[in-house]
PDB file of N, CA and C in Angstrom:
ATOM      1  N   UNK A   1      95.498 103.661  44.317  1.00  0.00           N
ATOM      2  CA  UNK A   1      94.973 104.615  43.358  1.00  0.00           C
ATOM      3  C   UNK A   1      94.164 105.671  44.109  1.00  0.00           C
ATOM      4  N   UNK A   2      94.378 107.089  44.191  1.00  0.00           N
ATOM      5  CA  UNK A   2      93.648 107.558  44.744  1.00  0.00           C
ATOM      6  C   UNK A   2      92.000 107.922  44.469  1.00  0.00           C
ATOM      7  N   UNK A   3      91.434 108.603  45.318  1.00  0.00           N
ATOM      8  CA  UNK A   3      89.818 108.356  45.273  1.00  0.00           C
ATOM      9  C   UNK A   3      89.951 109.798  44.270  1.00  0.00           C
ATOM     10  N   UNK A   4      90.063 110.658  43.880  1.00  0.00           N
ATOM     11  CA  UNK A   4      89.664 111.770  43.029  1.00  0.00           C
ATOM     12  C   UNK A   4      90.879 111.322  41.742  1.00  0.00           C
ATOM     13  N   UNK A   5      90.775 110.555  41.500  1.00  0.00           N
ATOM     14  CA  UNK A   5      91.694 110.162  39.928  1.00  0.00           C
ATOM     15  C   UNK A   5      90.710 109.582  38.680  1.00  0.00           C
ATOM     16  N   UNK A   6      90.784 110.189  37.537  1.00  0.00           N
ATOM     17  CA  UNK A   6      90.280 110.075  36.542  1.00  0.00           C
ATOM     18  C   UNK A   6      89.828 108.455  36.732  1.00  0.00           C
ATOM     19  N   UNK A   7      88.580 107.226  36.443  1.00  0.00           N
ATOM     20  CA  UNK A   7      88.974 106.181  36.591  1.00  0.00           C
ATOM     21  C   UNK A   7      88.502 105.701  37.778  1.00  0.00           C
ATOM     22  N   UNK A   8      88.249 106.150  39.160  1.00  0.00           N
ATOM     23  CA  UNK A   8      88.504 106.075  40.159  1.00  0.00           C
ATOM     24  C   UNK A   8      87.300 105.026  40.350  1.00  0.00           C
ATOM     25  N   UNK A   9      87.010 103.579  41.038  1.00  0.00           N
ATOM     26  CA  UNK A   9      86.019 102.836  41.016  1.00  0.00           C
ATOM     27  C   UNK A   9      84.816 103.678  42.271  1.00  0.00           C
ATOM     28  N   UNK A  10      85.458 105.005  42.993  1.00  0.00           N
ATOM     29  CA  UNK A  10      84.433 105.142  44.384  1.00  0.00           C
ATOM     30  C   UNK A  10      83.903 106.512  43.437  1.00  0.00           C
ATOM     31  N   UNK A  11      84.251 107.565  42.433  1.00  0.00           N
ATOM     32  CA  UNK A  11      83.657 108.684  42.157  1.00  0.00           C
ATOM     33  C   UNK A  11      83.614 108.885  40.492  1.00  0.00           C
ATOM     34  N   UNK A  12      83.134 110.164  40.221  1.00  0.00           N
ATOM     35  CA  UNK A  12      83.326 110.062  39.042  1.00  0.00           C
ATOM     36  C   UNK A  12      83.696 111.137  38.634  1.00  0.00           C
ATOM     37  N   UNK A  13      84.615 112.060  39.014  1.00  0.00           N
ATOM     38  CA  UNK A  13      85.123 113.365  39.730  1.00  0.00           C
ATOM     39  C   UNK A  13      86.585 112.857  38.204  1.00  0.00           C
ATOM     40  N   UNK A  14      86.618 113.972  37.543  1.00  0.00           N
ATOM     41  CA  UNK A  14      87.687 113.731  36.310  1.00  0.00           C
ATOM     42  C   UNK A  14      88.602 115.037  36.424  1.00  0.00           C
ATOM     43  N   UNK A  15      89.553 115.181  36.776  1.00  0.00           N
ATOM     44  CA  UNK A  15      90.454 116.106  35.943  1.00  0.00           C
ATOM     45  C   UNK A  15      91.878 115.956  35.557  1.00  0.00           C
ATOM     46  N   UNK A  16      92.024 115.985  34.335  1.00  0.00           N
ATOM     47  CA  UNK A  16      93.403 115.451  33.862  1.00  0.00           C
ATOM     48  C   UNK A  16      94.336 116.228  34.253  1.00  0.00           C
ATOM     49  N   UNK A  17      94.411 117.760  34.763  1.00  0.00           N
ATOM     50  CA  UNK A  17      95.033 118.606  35.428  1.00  0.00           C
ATOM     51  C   UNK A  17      95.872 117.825  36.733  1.00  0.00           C
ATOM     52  N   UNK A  18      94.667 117.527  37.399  1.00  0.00           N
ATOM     53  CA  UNK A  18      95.069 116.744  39.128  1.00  0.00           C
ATOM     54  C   UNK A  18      95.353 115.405  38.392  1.00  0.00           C
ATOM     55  N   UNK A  19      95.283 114.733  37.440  1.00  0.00           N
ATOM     56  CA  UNK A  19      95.947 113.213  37.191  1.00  0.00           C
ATOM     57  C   UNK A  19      97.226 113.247  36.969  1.00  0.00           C
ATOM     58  N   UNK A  20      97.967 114.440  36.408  1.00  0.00           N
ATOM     59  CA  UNK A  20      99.197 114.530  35.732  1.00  0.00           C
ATOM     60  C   UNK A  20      99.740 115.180  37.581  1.00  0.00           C
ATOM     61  N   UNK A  21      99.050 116.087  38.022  1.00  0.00           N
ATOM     62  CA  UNK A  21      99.917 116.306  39.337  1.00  0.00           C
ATOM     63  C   UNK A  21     100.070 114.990  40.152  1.00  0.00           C
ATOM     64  N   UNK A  22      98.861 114.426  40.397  1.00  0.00           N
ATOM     65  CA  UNK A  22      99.280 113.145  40.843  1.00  0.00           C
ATOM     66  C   UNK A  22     100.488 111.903  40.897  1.00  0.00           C
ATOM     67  N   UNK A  23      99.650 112.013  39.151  1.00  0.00           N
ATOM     68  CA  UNK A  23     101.561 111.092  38.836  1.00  0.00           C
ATOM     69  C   UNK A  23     102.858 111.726  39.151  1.00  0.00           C
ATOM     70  N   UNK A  24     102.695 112.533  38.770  1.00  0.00           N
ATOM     71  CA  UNK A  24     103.969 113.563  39.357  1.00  0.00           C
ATOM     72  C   UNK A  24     104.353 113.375  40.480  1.00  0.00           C
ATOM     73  N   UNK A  25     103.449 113.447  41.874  1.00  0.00           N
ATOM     74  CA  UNK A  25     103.872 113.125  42.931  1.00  0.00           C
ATOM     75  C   UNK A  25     104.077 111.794  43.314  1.00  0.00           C
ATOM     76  N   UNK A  26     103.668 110.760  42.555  1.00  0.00           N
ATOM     77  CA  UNK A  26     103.641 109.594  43.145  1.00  0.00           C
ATOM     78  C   UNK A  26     104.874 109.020  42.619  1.00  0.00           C
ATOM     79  N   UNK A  27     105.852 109.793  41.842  1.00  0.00           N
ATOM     80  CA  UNK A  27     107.342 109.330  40.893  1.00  0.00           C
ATOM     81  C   UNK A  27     108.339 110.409  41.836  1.00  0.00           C
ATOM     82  N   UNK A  28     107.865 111.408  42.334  1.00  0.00           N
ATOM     83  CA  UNK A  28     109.239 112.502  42.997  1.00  0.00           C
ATOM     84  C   UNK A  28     109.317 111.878  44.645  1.00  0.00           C
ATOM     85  N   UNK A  29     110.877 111.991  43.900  1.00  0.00           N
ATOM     86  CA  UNK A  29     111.760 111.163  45.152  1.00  0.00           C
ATOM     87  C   UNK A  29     111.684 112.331  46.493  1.00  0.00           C
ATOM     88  N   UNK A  30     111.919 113.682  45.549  1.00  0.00           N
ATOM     89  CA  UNK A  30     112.554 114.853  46.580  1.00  0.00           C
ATOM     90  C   UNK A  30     111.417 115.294  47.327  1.00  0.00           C
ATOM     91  N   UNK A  31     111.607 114.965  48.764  1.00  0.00           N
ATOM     92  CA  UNK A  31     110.460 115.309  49.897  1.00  0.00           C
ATOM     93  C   UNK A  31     109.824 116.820  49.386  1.00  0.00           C
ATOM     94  N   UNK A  32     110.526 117.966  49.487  1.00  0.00           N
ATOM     95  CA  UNK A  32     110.273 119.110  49.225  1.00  0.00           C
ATOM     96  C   UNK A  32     109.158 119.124  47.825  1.00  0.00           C
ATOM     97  N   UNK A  33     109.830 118.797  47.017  1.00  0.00           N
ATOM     98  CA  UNK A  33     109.047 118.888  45.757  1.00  0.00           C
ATOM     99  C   UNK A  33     107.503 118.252  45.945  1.00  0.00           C
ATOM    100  N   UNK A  34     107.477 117.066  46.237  1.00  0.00           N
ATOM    101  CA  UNK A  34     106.634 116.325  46.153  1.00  0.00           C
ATOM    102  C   UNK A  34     105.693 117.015  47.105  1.00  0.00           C
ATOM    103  N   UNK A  35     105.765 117.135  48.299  1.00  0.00           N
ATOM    104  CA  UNK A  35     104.869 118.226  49.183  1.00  0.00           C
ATOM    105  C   UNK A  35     104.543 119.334  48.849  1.00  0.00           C
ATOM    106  N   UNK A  36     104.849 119.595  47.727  1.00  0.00           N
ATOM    107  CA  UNK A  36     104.465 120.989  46.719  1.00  0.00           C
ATOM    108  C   UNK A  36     103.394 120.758  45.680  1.00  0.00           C
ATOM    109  N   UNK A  37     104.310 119.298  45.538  1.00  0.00           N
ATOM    110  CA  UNK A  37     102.726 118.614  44.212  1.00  0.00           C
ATOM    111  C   UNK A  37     101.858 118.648  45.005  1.00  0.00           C
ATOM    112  N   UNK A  38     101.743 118.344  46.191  1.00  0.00           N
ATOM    113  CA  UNK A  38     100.206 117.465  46.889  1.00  0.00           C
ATOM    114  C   UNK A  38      99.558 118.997  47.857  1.00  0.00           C
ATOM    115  N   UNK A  39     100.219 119.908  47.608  1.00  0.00           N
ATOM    116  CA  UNK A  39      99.552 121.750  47.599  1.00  0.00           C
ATOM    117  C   UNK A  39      98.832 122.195  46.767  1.00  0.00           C
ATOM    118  N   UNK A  40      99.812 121.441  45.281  1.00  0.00           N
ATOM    119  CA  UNK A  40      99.072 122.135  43.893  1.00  0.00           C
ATOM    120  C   UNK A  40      97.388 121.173  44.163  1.00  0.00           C
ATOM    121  N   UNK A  41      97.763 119.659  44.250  1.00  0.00           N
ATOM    122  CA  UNK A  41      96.475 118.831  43.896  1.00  0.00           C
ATOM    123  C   UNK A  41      95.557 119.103  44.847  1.00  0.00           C
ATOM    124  N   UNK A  42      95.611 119.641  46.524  1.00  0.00           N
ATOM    125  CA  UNK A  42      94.922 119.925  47.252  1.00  0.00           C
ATOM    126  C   UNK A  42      94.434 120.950  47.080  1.00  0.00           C
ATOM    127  N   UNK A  43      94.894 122.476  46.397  1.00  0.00           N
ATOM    128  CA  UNK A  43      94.276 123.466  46.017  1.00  0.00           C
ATOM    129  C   UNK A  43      93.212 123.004  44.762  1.00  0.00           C
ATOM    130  N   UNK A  44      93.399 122.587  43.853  1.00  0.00           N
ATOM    131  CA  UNK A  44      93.097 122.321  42.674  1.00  0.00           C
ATOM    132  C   UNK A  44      91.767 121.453  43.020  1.00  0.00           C
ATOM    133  N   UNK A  45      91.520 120.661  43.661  1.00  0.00           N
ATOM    134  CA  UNK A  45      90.564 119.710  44.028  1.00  0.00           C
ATOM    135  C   UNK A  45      89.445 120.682  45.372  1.00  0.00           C
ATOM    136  N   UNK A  46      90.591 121.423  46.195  1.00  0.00           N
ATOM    137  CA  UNK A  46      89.239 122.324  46.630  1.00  0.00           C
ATOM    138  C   UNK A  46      88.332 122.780  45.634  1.00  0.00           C
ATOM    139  N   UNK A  47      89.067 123.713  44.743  1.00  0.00           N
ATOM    140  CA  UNK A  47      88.989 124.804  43.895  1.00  0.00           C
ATOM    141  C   UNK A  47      87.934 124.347  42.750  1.00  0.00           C
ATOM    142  N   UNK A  48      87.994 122.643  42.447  1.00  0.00           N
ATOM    143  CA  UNK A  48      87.250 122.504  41.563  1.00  0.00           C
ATOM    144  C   UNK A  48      85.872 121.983  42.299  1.00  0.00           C
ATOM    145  N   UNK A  49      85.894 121.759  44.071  1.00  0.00           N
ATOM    146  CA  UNK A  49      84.647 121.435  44.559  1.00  0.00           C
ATOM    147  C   UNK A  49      84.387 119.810  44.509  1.00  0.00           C
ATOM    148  N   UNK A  50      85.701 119.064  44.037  1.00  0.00           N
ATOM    149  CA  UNK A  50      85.429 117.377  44.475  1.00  0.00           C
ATOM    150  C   UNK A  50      84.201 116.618  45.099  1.00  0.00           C
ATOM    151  N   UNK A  51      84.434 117.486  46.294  1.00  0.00           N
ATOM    152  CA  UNK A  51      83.850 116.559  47.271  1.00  0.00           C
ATOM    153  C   UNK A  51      83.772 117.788  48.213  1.00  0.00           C
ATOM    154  N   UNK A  52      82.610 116.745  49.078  1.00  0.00           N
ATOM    155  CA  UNK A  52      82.102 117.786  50.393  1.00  0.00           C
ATOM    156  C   UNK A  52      82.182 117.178  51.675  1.00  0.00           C
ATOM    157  N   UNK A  53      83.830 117.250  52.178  1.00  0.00           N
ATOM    158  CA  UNK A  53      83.854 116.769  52.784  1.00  0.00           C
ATOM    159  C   UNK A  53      82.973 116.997  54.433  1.00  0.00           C
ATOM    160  N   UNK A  54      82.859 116.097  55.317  1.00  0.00           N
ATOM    161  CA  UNK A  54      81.617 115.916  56.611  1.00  0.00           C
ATOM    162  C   UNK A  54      82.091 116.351  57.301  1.00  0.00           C
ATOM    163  N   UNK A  55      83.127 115.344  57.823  1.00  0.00           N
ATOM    164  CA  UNK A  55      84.241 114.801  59.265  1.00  0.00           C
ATOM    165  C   UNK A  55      85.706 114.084  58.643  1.00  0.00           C
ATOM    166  N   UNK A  56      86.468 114.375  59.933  1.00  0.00           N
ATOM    167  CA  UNK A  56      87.535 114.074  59.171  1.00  0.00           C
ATOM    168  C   UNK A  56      87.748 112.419  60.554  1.00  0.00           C
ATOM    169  N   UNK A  57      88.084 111.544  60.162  1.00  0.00           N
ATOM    170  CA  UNK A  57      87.847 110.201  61.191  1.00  0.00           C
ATOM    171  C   UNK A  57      89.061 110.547  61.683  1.00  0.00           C
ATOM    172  N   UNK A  58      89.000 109.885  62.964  1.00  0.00           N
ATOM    173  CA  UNK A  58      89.616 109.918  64.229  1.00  0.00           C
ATOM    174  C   UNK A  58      90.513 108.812  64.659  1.00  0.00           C
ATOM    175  N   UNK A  59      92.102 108.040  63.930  1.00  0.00           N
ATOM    176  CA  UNK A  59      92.065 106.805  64.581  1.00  0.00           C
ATOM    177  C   UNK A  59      92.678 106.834  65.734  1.00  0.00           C
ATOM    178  N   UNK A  60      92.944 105.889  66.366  1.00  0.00           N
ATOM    179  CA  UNK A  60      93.486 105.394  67.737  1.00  0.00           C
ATOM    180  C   UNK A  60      93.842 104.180  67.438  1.00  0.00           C
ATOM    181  N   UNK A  61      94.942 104.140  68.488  1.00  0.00           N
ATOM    182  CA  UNK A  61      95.609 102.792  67.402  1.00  0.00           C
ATOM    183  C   UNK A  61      96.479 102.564  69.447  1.00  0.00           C
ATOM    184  N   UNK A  62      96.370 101.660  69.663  1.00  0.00           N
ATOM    185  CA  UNK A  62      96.992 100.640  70.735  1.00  0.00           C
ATOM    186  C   UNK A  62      98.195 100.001  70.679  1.00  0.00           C
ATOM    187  N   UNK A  63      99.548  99.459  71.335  1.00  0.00           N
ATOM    188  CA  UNK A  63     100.363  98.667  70.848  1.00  0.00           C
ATOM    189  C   UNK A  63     100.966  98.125  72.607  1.00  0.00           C
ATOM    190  N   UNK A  64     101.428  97.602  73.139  1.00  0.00           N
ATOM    191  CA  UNK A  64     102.136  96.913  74.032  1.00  0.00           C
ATOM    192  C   UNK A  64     103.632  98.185  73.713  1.00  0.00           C
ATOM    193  N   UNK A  65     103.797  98.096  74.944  1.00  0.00           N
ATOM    194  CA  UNK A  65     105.064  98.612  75.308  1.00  0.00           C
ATOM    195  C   UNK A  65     106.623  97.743  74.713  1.00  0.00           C
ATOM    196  N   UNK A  66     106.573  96.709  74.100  1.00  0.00           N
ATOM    197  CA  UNK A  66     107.737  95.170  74.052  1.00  0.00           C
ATOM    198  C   UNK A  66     107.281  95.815  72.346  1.00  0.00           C
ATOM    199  N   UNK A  67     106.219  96.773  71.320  1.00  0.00           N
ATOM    200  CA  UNK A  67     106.100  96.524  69.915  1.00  0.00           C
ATOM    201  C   UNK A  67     107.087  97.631  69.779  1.00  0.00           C
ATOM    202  N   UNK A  68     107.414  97.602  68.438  1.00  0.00           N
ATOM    203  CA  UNK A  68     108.448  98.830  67.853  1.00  0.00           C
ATOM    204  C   UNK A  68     107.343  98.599  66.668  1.00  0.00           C
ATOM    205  N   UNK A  69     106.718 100.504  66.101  1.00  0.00           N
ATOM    206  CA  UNK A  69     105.371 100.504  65.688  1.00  0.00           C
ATOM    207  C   UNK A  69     104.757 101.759  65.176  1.00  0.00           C
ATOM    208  N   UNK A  70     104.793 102.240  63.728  1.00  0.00           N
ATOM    209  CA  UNK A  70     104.382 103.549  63.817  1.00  0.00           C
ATOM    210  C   UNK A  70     103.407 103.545  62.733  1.00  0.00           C
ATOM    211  N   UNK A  71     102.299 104.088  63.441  1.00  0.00           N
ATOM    212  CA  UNK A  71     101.107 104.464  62.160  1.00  0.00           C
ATOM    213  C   UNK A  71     100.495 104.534  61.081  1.00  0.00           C
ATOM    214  N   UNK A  72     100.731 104.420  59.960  1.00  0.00           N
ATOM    215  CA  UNK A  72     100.938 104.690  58.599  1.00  0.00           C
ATOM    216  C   UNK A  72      99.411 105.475  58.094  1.00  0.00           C
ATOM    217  N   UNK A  73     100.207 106.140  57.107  1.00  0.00           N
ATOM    218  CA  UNK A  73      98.869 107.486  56.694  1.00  0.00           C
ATOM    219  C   UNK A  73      98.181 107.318  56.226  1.00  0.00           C
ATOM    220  N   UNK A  74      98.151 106.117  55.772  1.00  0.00           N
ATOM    221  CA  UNK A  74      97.126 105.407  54.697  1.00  0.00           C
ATOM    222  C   UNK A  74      96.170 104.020  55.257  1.00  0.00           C
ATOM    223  N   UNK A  75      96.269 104.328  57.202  1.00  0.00           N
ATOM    224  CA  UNK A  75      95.817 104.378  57.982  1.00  0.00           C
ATOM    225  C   UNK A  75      95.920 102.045  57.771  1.00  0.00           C
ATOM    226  N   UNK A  76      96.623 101.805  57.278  1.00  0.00           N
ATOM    227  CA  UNK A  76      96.931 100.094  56.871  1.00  0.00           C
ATOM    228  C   UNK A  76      97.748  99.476  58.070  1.00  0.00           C
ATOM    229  N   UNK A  77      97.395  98.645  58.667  1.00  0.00           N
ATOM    230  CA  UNK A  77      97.722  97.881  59.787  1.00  0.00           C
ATOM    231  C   UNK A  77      99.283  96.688  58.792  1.00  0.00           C
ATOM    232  N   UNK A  78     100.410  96.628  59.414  1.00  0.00           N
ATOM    233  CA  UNK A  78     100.937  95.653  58.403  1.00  0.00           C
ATOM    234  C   UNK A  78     101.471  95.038  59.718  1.00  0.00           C
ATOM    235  N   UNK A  79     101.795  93.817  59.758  1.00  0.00           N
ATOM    236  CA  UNK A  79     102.545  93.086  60.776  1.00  0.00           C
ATOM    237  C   UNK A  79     103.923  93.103  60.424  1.00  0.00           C
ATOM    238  N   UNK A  80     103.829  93.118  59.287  1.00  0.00           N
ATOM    239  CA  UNK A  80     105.256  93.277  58.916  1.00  0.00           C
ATOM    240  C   UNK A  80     106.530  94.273  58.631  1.00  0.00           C
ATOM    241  N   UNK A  81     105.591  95.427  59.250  1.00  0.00           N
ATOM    242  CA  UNK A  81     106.252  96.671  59.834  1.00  0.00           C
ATOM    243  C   UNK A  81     106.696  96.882  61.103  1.00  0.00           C
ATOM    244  N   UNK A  82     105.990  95.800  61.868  1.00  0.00           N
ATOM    245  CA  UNK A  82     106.295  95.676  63.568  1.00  0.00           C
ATOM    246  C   UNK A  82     107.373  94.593  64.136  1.00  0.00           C
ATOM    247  N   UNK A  83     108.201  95.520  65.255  1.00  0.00           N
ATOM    248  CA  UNK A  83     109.392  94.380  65.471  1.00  0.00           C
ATOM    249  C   UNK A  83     108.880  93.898  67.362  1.00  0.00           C
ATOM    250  N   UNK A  84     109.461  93.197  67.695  1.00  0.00           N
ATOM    251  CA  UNK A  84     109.296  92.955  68.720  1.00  0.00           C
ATOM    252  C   UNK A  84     110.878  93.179  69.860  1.00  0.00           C
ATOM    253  N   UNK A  85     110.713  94.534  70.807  1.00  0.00           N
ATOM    254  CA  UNK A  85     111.713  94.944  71.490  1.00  0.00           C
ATOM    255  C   UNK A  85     112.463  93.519  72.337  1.00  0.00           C
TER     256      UNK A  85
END
């Protein structure tokens, strides 16, 4: 669930505008489109002043040369995304 959604247990930041873009993006299959929703909700959430953001964190992430292993944006460690070469 994201952190600026009507509801949200970390804020109390409401707009049914960015809830309906949200859902929207979180149902469109088509890459293009969907990276258009998350323009509209990123303008829209500047625009309404959300949050103030500080710093943006920094990860680093390690793996052995033998892992097959890629990142995920939502920054979640899974073992069960990793194969062994």
């Amino acid at each position: 669930n994201p952190l600026f959604r009507t509801g949200s247990q970390l804020g109390t930041y409401s707009n049914p505008d960015l809830d309906g873009l949200v859902e929207a993006a979180q149902k469109e299959m088509d890459e293009k489109k969907r990276l258009a929703l998350f323009h509209q909700i990123n303008k829209l959430w500047i625009d309404d002043a959300a949050a103030a953001p500080l710093y943006q964190q920094l990860d680093l992430y390690g793996a052995s040369k033998r892992i097959t292993w890629k990142a995920r944006s939502d920054e979640r460690i899974k073992a069960t995304e990793m194969t062994i070469k």
